[in-house]
PDB file of N, CA and C in Angstrom:
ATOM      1  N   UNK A   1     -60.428-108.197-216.204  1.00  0.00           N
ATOM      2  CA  UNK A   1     -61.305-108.377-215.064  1.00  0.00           C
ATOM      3  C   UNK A   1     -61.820-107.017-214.591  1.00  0.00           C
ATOM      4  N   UNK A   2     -62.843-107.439-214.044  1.00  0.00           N
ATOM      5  CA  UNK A   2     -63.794-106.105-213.536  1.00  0.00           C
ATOM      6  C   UNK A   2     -62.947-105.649-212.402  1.00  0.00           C
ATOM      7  N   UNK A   3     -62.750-104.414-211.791  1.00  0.00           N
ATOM      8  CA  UNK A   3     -62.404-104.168-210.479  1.00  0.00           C
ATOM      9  C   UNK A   3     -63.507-103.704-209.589  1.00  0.00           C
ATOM     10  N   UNK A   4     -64.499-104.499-208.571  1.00  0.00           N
ATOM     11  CA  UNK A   4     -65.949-103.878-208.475  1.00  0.00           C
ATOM     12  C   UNK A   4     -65.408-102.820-207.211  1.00  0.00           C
ATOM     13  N   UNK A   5     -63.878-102.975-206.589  1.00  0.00           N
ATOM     14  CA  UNK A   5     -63.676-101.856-206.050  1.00  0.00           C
ATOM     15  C   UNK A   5     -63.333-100.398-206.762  1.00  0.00           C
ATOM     16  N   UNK A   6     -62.670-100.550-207.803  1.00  0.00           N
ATOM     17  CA  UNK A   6     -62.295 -99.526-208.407  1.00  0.00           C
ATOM     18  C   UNK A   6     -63.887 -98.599-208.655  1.00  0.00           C
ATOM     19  N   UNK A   7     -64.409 -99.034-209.690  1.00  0.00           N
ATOM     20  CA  UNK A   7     -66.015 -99.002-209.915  1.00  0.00           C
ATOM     21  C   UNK A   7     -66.271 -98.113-208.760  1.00  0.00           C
ATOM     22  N   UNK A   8     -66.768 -98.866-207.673  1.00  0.00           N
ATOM     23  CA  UNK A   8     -67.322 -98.409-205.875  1.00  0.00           C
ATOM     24  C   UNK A   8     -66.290 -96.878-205.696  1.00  0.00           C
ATOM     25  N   UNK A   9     -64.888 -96.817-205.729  1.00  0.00           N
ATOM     26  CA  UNK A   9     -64.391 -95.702-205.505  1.00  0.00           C
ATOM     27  C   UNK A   9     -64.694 -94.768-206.493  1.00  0.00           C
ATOM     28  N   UNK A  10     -65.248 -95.009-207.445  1.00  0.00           N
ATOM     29  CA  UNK A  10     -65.465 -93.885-208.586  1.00  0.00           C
ATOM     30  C   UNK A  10     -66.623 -93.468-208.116  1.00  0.00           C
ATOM     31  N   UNK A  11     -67.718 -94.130-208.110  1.00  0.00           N
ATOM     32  CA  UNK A  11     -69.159 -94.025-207.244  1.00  0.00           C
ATOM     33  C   UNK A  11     -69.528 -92.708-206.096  1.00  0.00           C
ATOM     34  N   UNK A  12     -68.477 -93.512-205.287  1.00  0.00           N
ATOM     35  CA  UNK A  12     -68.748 -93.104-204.294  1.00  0.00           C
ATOM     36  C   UNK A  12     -67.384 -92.288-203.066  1.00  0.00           C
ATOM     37  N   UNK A  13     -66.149 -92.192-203.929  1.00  0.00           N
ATOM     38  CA  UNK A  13     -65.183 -91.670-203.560  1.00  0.00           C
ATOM     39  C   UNK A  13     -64.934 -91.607-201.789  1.00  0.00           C
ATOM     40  N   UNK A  14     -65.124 -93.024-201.368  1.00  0.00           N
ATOM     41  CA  UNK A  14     -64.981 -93.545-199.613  1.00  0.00           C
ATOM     42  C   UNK A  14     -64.483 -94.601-200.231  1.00  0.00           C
ATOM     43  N   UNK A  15     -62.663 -94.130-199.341  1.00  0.00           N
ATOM     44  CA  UNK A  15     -61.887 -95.156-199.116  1.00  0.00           C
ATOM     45  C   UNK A  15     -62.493 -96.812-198.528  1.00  0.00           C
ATOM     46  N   UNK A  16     -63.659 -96.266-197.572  1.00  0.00           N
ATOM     47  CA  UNK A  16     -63.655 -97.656-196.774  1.00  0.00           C
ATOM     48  C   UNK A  16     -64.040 -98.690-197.845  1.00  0.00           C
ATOM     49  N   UNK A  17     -64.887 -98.789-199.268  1.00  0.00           N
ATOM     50  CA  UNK A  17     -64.778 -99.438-199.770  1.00  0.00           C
ATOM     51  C   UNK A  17     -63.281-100.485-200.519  1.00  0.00           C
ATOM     52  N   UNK A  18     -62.618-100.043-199.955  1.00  0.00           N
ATOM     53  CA  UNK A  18     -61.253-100.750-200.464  1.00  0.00           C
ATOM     54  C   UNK A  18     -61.287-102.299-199.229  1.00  0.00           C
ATOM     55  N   UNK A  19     -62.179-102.165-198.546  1.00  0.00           N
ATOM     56  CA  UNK A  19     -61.755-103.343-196.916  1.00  0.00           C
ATOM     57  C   UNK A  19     -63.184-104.266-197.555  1.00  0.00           C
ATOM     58  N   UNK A  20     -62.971-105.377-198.449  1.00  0.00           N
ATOM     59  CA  UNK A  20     -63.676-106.554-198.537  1.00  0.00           C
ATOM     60  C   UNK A  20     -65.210-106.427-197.875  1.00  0.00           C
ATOM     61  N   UNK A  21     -64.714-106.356-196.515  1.00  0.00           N
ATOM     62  CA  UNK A  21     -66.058-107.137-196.074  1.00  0.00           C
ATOM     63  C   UNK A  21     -66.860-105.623-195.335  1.00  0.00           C
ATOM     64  N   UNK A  22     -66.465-104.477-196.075  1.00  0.00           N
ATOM     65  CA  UNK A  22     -67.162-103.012-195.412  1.00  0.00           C
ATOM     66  C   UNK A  22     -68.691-103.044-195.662  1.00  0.00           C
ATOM     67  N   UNK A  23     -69.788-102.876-194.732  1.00  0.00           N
ATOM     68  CA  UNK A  23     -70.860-103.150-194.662  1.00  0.00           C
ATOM     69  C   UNK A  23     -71.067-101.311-195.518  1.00  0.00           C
ATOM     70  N   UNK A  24     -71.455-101.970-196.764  1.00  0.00           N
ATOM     71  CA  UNK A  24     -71.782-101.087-197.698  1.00  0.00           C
ATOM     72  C   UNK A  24     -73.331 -99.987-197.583  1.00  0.00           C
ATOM     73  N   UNK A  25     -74.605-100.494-196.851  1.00  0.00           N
ATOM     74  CA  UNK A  25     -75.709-100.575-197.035  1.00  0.00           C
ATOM     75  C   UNK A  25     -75.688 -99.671-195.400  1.00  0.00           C
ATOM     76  N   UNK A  26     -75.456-100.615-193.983  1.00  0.00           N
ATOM     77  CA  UNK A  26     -75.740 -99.922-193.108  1.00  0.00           C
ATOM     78  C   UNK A  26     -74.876 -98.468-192.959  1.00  0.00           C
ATOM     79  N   UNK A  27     -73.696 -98.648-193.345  1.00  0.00           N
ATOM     80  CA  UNK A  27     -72.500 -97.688-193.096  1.00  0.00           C
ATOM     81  C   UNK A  27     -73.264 -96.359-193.789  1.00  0.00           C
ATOM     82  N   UNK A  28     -74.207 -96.872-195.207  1.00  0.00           N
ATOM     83  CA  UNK A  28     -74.606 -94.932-195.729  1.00  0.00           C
ATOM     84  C   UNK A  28     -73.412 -94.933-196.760  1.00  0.00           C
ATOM     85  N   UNK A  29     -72.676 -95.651-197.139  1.00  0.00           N
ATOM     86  CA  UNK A  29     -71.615 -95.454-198.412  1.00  0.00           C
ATOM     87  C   UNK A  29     -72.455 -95.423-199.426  1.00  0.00           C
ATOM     88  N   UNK A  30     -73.145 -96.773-199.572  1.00  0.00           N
ATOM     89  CA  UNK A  30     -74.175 -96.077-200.493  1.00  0.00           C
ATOM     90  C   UNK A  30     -75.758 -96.375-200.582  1.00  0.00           C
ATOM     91  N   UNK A  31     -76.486 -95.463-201.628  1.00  0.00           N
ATOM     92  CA  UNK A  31     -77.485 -94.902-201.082  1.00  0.00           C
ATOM     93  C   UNK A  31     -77.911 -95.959-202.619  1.00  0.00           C
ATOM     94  N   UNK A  32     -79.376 -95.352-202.712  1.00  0.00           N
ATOM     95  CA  UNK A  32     -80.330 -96.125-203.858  1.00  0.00           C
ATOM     96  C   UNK A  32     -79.561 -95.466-204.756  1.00  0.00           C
ATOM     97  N   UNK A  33     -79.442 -94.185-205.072  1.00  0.00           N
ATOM     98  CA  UNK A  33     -79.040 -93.413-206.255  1.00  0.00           C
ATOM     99  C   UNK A  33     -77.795 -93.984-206.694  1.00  0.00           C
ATOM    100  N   UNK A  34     -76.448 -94.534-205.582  1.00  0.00           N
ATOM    101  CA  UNK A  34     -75.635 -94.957-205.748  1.00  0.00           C
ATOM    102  C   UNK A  34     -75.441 -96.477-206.610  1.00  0.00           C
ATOM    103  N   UNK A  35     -76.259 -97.187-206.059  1.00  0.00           N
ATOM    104  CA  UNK A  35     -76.624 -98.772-206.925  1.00  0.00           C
ATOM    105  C   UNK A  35     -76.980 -98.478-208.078  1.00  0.00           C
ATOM    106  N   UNK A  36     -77.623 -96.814-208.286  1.00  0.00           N
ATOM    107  CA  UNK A  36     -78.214 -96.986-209.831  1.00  0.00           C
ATOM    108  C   UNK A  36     -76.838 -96.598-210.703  1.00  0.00           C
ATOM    109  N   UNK A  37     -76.052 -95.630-210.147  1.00  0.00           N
ATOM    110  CA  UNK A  37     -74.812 -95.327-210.976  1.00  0.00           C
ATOM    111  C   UNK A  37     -74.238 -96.277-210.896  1.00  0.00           C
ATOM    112  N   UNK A  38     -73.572 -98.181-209.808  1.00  0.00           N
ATOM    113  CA  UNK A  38     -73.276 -98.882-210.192  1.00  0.00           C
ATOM    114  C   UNK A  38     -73.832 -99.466-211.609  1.00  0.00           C
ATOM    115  N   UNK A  39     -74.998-100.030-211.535  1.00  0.00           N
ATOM    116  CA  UNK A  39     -75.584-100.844-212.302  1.00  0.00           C
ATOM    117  C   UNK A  39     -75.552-100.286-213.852  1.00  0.00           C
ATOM    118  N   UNK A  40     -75.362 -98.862-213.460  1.00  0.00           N
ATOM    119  CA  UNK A  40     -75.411 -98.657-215.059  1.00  0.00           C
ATOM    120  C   UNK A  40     -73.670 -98.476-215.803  1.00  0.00           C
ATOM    121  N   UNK A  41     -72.803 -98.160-214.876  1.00  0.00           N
ATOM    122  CA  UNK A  41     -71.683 -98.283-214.748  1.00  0.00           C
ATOM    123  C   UNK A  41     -71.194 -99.850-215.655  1.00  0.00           C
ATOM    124  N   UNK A  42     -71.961-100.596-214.927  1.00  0.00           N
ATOM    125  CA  UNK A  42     -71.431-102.456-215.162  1.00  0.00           C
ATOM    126  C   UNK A  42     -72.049-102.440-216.676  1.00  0.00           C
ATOM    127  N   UNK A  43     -73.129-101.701-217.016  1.00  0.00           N
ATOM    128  CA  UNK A  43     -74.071-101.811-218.025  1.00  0.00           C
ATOM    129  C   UNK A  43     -73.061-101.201-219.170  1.00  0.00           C
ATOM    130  N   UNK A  44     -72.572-100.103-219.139  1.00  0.00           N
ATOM    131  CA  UNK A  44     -71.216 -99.456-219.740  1.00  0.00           C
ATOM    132  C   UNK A  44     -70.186-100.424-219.981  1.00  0.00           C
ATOM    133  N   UNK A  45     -69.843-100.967-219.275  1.00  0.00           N
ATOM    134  CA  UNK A  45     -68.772-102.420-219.201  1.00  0.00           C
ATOM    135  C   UNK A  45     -69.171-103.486-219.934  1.00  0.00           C
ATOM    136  N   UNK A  46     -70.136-103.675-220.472  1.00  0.00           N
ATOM    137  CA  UNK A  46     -70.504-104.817-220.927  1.00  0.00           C
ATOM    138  C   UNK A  46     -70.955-106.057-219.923  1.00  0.00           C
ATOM    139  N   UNK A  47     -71.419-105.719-218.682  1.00  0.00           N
ATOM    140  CA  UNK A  47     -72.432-106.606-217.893  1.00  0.00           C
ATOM    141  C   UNK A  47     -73.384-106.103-217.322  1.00  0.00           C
ATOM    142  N   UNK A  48     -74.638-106.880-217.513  1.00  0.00           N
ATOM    143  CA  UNK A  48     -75.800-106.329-217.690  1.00  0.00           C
ATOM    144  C   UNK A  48     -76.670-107.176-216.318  1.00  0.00           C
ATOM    145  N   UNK A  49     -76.869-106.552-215.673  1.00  0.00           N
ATOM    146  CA  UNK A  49     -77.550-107.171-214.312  1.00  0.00           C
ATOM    147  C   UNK A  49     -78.729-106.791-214.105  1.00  0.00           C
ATOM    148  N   UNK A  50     -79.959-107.337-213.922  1.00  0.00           N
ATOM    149  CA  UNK A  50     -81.623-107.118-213.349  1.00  0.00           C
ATOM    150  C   UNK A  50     -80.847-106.962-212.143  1.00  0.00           C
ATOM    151  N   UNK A  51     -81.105-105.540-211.474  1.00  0.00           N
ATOM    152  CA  UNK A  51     -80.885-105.102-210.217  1.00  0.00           C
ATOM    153  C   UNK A  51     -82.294-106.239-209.745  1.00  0.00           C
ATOM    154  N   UNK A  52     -83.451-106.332-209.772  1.00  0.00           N
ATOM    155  CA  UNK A  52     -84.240-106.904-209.324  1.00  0.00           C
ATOM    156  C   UNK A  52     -84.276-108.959-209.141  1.00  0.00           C
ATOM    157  N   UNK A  53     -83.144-108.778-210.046  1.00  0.00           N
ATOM    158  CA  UNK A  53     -82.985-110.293-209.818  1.00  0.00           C
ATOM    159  C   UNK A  53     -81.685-110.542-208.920  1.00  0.00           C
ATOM    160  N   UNK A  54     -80.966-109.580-208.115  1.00  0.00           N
ATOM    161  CA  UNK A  54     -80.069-110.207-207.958  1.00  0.00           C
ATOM    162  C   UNK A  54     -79.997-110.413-206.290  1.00  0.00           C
ATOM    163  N   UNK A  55     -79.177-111.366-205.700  1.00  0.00           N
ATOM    164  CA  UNK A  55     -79.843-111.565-204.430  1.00  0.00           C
ATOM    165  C   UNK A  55     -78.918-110.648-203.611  1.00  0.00           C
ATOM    166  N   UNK A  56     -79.568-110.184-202.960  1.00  0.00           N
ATOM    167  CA  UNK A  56     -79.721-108.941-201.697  1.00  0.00           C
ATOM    168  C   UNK A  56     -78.518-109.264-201.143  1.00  0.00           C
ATOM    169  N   UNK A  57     -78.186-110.185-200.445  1.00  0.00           N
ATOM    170  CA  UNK A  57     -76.496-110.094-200.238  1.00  0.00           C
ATOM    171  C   UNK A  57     -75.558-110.107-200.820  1.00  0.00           C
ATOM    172  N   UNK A  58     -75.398-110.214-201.863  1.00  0.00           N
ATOM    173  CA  UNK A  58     -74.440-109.366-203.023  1.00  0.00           C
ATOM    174  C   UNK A  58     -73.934-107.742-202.659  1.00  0.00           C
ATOM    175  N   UNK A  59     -74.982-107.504-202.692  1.00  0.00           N
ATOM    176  CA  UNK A  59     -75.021-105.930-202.307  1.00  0.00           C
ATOM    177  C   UNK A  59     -74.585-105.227-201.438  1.00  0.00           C
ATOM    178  N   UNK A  60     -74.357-105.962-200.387  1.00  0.00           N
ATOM    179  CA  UNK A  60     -73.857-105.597-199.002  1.00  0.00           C
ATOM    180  C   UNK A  60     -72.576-105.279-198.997  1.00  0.00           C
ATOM    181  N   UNK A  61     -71.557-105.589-199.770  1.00  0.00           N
ATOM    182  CA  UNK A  61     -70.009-105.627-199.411  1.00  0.00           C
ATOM    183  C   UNK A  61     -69.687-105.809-200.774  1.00  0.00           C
ATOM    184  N   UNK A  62     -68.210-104.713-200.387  1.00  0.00           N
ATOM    185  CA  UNK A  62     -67.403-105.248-201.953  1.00  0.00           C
ATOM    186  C   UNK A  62     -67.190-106.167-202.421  1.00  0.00           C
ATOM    187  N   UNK A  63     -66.706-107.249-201.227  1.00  0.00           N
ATOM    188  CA  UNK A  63     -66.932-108.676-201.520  1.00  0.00           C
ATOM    189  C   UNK A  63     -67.594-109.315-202.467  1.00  0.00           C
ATOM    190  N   UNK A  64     -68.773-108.779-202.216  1.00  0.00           N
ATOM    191  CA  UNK A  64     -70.078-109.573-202.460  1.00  0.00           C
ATOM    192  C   UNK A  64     -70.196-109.240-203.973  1.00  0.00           C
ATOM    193  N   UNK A  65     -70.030-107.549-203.965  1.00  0.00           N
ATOM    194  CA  UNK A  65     -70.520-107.140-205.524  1.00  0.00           C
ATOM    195  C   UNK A  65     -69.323-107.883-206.243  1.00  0.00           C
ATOM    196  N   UNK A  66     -68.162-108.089-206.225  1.00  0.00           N
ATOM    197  CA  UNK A  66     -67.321-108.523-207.044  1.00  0.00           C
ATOM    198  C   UNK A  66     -67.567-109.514-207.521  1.00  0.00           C
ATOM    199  N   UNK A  67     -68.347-110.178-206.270  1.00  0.00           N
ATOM    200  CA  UNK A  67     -68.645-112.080-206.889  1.00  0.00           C
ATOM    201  C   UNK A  67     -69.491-111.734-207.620  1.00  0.00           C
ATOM    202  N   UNK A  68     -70.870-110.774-207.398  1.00  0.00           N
ATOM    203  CA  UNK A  68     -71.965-110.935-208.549  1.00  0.00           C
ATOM    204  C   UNK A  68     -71.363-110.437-209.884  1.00  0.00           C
ATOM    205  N   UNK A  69     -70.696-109.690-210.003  1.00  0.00           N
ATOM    206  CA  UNK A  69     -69.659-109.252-211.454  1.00  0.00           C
ATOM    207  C   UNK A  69     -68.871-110.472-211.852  1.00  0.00           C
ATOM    208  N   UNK A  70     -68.246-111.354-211.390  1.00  0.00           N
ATOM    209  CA  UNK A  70     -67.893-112.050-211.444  1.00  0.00           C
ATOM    210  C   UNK A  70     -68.685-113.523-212.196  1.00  0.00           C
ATOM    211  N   UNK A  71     -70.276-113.782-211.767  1.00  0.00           N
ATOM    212  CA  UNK A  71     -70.569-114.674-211.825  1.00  0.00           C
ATOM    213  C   UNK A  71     -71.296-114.147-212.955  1.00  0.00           C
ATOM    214  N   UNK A  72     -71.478-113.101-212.944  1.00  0.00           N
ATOM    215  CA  UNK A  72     -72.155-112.445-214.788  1.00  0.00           C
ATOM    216  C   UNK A  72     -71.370-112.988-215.587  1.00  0.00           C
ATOM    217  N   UNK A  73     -70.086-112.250-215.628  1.00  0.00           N
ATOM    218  CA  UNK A  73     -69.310-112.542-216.818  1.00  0.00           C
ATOM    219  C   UNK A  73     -69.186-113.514-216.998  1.00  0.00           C
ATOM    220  N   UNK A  74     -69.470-115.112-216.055  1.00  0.00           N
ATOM    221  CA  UNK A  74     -68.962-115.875-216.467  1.00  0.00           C
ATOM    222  C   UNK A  74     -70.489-116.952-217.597  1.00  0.00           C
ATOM    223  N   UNK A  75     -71.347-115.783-217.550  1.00  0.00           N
ATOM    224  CA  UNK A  75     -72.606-116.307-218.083  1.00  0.00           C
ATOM    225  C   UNK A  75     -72.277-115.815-219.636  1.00  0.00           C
TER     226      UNK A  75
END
């Protein structure tokens, strides 16, 4: 299994990503440049995501990204 926190702490080396529901986007954890080192990160992993297809609240919280990693792999 993916860890989309582990991932996020490599990224972006802020603990607060370890707390589920940390508002990723307003907080400034991370930035555009940051989503691009995710996405290519997952792309390294063997899941491959249209940043442009994916829906906007995903993005917001670790939560969220885990489920969209989650619902890849299961494609």
């Amino acid at each position: 299994m993916i860890d989309a926190k582990k991932i996020l702490m490599e990224i972006c080396e802020d603990e607060r990503v370890l707390d589920d529901n940390q508002e990723l986007i307003e907080s400034g954890i991370l930035d555009s440049y940051a989503y691009i080192m995710l996405f290519s990160k997952l792309e390294d992993l063997g899941i491959a995501i249209v940043p442009t297809r994916v829906d906007k609240n995903y993005l917001k919280t670790p939560m969220g990204i885990q489920k969209m990693i989650d619902e890849a792999q299961k494609k």
